[in-house]
C-alpha atoms as a PDB file:
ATOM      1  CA  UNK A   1     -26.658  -1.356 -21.175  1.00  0.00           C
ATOM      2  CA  UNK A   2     -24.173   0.496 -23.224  1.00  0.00           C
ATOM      3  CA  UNK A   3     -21.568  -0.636 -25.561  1.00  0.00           C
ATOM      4  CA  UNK A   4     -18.698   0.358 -22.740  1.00  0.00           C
ATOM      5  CA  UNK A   5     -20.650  -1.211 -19.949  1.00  0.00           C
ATOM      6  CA  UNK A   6     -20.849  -4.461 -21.818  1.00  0.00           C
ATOM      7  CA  UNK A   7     -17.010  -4.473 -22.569  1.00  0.00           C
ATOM      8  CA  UNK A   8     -16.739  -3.649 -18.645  1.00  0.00           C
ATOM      9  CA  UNK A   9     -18.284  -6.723 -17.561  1.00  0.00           C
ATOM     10  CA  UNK A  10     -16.550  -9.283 -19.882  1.00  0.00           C
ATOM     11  CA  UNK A  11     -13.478  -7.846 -18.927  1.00  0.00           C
ATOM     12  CA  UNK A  12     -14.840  -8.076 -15.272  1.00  0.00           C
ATOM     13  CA  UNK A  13     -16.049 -11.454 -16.014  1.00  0.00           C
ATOM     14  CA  UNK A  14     -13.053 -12.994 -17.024  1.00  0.00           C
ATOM     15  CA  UNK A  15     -10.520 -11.787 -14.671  1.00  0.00           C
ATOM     16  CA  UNK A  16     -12.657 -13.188 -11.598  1.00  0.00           C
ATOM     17  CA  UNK A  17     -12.487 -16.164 -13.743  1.00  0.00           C
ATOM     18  CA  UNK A  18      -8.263 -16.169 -14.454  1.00  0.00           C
ATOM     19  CA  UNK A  19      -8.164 -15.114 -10.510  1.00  0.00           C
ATOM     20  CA  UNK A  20     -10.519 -17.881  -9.232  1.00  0.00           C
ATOM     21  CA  UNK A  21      -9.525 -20.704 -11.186  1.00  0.00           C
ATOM     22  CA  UNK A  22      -5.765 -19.971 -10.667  1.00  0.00           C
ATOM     23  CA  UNK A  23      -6.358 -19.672  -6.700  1.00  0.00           C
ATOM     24  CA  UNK A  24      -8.077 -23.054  -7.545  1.00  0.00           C
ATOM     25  CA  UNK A  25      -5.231 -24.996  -9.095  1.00  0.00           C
ATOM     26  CA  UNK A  26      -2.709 -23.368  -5.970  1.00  0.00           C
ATOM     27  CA  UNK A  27      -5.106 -24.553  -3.477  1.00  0.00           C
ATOM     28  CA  UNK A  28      -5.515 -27.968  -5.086  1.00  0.00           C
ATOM     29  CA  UNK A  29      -2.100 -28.487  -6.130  1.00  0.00           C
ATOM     30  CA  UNK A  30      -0.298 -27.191  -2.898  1.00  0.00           C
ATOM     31  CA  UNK A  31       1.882 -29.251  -0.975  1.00  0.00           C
ATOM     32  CA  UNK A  32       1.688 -28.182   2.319  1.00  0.00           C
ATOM     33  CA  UNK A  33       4.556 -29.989   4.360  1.00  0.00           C
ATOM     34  CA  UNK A  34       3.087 -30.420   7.955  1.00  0.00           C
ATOM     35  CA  UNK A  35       5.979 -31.623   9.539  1.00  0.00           C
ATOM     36  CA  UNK A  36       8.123 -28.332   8.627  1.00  0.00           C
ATOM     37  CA  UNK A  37       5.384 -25.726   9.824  1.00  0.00           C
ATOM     38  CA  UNK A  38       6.786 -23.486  12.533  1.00  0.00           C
ATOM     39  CA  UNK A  39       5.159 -23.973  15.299  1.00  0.00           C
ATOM     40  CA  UNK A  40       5.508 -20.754  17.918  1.00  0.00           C
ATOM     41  CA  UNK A  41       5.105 -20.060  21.669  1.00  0.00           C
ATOM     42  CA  UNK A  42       3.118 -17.649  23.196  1.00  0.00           C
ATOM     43  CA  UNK A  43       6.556 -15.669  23.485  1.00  0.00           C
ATOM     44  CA  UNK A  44       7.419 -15.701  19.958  1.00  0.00           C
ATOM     45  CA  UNK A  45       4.114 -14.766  18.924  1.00  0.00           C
ATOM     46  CA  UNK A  46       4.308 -12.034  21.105  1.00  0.00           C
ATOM     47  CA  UNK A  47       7.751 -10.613  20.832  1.00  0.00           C
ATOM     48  CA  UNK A  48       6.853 -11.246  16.339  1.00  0.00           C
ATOM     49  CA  UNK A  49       3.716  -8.986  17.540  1.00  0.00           C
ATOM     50  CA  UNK A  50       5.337  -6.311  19.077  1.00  0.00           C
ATOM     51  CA  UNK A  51       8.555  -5.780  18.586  1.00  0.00           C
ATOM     52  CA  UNK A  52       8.615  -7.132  14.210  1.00  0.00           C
ATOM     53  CA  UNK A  53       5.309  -6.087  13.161  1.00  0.00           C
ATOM     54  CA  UNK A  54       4.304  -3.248  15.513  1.00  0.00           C
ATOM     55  CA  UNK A  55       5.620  -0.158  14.065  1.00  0.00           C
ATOM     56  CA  UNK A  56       4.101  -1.421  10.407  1.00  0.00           C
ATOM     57  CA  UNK A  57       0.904  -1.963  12.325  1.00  0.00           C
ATOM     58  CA  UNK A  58       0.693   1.358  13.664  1.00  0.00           C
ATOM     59  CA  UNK A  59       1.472   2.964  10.422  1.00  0.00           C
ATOM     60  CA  UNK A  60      -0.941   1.238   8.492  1.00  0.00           C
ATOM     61  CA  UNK A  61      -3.519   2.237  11.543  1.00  0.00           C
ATOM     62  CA  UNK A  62      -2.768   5.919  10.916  1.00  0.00           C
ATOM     63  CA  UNK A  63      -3.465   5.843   7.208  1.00  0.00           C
ATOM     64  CA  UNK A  64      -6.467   3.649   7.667  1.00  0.00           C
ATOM     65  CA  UNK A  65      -7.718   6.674  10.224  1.00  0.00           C
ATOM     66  CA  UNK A  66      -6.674   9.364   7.894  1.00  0.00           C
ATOM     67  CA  UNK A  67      -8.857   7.583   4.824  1.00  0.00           C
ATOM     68  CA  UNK A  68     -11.672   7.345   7.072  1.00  0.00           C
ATOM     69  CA  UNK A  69     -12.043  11.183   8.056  1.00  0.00           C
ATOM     70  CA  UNK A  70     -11.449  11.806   4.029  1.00  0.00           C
ATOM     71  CA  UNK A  71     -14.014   9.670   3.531  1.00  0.00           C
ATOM     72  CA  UNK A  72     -16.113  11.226   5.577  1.00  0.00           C
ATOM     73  CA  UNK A  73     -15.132  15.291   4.900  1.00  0.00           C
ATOM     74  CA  UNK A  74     -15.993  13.763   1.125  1.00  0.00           C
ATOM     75  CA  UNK A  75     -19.104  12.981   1.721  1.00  0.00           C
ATOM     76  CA  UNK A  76     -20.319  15.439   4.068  1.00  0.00           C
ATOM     77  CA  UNK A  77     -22.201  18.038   2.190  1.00  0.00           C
ATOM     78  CA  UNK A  78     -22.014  21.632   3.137  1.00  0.00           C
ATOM     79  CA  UNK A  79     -25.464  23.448   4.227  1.00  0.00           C
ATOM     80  CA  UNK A  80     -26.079  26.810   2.096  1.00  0.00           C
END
Protein backbone atom coordinates (compact mmCIF):
# COMPACT_ATOMS: atom_id res chain seq x y z
CA UNK A 1 0.00 0.00 0.00
CA UNK A 2 0.94 3.49 -0.85
CA UNK A 3 1.72 6.42 1.24
CA UNK A 4 -1.94 8.06 0.18
CA UNK A 5 -3.74 4.81 0.69
CA UNK A 6 -2.39 4.53 4.18
CA UNK A 7 -3.44 8.20 5.07
CA UNK A 8 -6.94 7.07 3.45
CA UNK A 9 -7.59 4.47 5.86
CA UNK A 10 -6.62 6.25 9.15
CA UNK A 11 -8.65 8.94 8.13
CA UNK A 12 -11.32 6.22 7.27
CA UNK A 13 -10.54 4.56 10.45
CA UNK A 14 -11.17 7.19 12.70
CA UNK A 15 -14.23 8.78 11.48
CA UNK A 16 -16.18 5.30 11.74
CA UNK A 17 -14.72 5.53 15.10
CA UNK A 18 -15.97 9.52 16.04
CA UNK A 19 -19.38 8.30 14.16
CA UNK A 20 -19.81 4.99 16.09
CA UNK A 21 -18.87 5.90 19.41
CA UNK A 22 -20.91 9.19 19.29
CA UNK A 23 -24.13 7.15 18.00
CA UNK A 24 -23.03 5.09 21.11
CA UNK A 25 -23.16 7.70 23.84
CA UNK A 26 -26.85 9.08 22.04
CA UNK A 27 -28.15 5.66 22.17
CA UNK A 28 -26.96 5.05 25.73
CA UNK A 29 -27.61 8.33 27.09
CA UNK A 30 -31.12 8.95 25.45
CA UNK A 31 -34.05 9.55 27.39
CA UNK A 32 -36.76 8.33 25.59
CA UNK A 33 -40.06 9.55 27.38
CA UNK A 34 -42.65 6.70 26.71
CA UNK A 35 -45.49 8.28 28.04
CA UNK A 36 -45.23 11.40 25.49
CA UNK A 37 -44.75 9.20 22.23
CA UNK A 38 -47.50 9.93 19.73
CA UNK A 39 -49.30 7.26 19.27
CA UNK A 40 -51.38 7.36 15.67
CA UNK A 41 -54.44 5.68 14.08
CA UNK A 42 -54.61 3.96 11.07
CA UNK A 43 -56.15 7.38 9.74
CA UNK A 44 -53.41 9.55 10.72
CA UNK A 45 -50.91 7.31 9.45
CA UNK A 46 -52.59 7.33 6.38
CA UNK A 47 -53.71 10.83 5.72
CA UNK A 48 -49.40 11.68 7.17
CA UNK A 49 -48.79 9.04 4.16
CA UNK A 50 -50.54 10.55 1.56
CA UNK A 51 -51.47 13.71 1.75
CA UNK A 52 -47.78 15.17 4.04
CA UNK A 53 -45.25 12.97 2.67
CA UNK A 54 -46.54 11.89 -0.76
CA UNK A 55 -45.46 14.44 -3.15
CA UNK A 56 -41.70 14.24 -1.40
CA UNK A 57 -42.05 10.53 -1.90
CA UNK A 58 -42.73 10.68 -5.42
CA UNK A 59 -40.00 13.09 -6.08
CA UNK A 60 -37.43 11.30 -4.44
CA UNK A 61 -38.87 8.07 -6.55
CA UNK A 62 -38.19 9.95 -9.80
CA UNK A 63 -34.60 10.81 -9.02
CA UNK A 64 -33.94 7.42 -7.57
CA UNK A 65 -35.28 6.09 -11.27
CA UNK A 66 -33.35 8.65 -13.13
CA UNK A 67 -29.87 7.50 -11.14
CA UNK A 68 -30.65 4.07 -11.93
CA UNK A 69 -30.88 4.36 -15.90
CA UNK A 70 -27.49 6.66 -15.47
CA UNK A 71 -26.18 4.05 -13.79
CA UNK A 72 -26.87 1.80 -16.13
CA UNK A 73 -26.20 4.00 -19.68
CA UNK A 74 -22.66 4.36 -17.53
CA UNK A 75 -21.90 1.19 -17.49
CA UNK A 76 -23.14 -0.17 -20.59
CA UNK A 77 -20.32 -0.38 -23.00
CA UNK A 78 -20.80 0.35 -26.62
CA UNK A 79 -20.00 -2.64 -29.24
CA UNK A 80 -17.43 -1.43 -32.09
Amino acid sequence: MSYEENKRLIVKLLLSIVFLGSATVFIVDGEYPIHQMWSPNLVEIGNSLFLTFGIPFEVASLLILAAVFGAIHMVRREEP
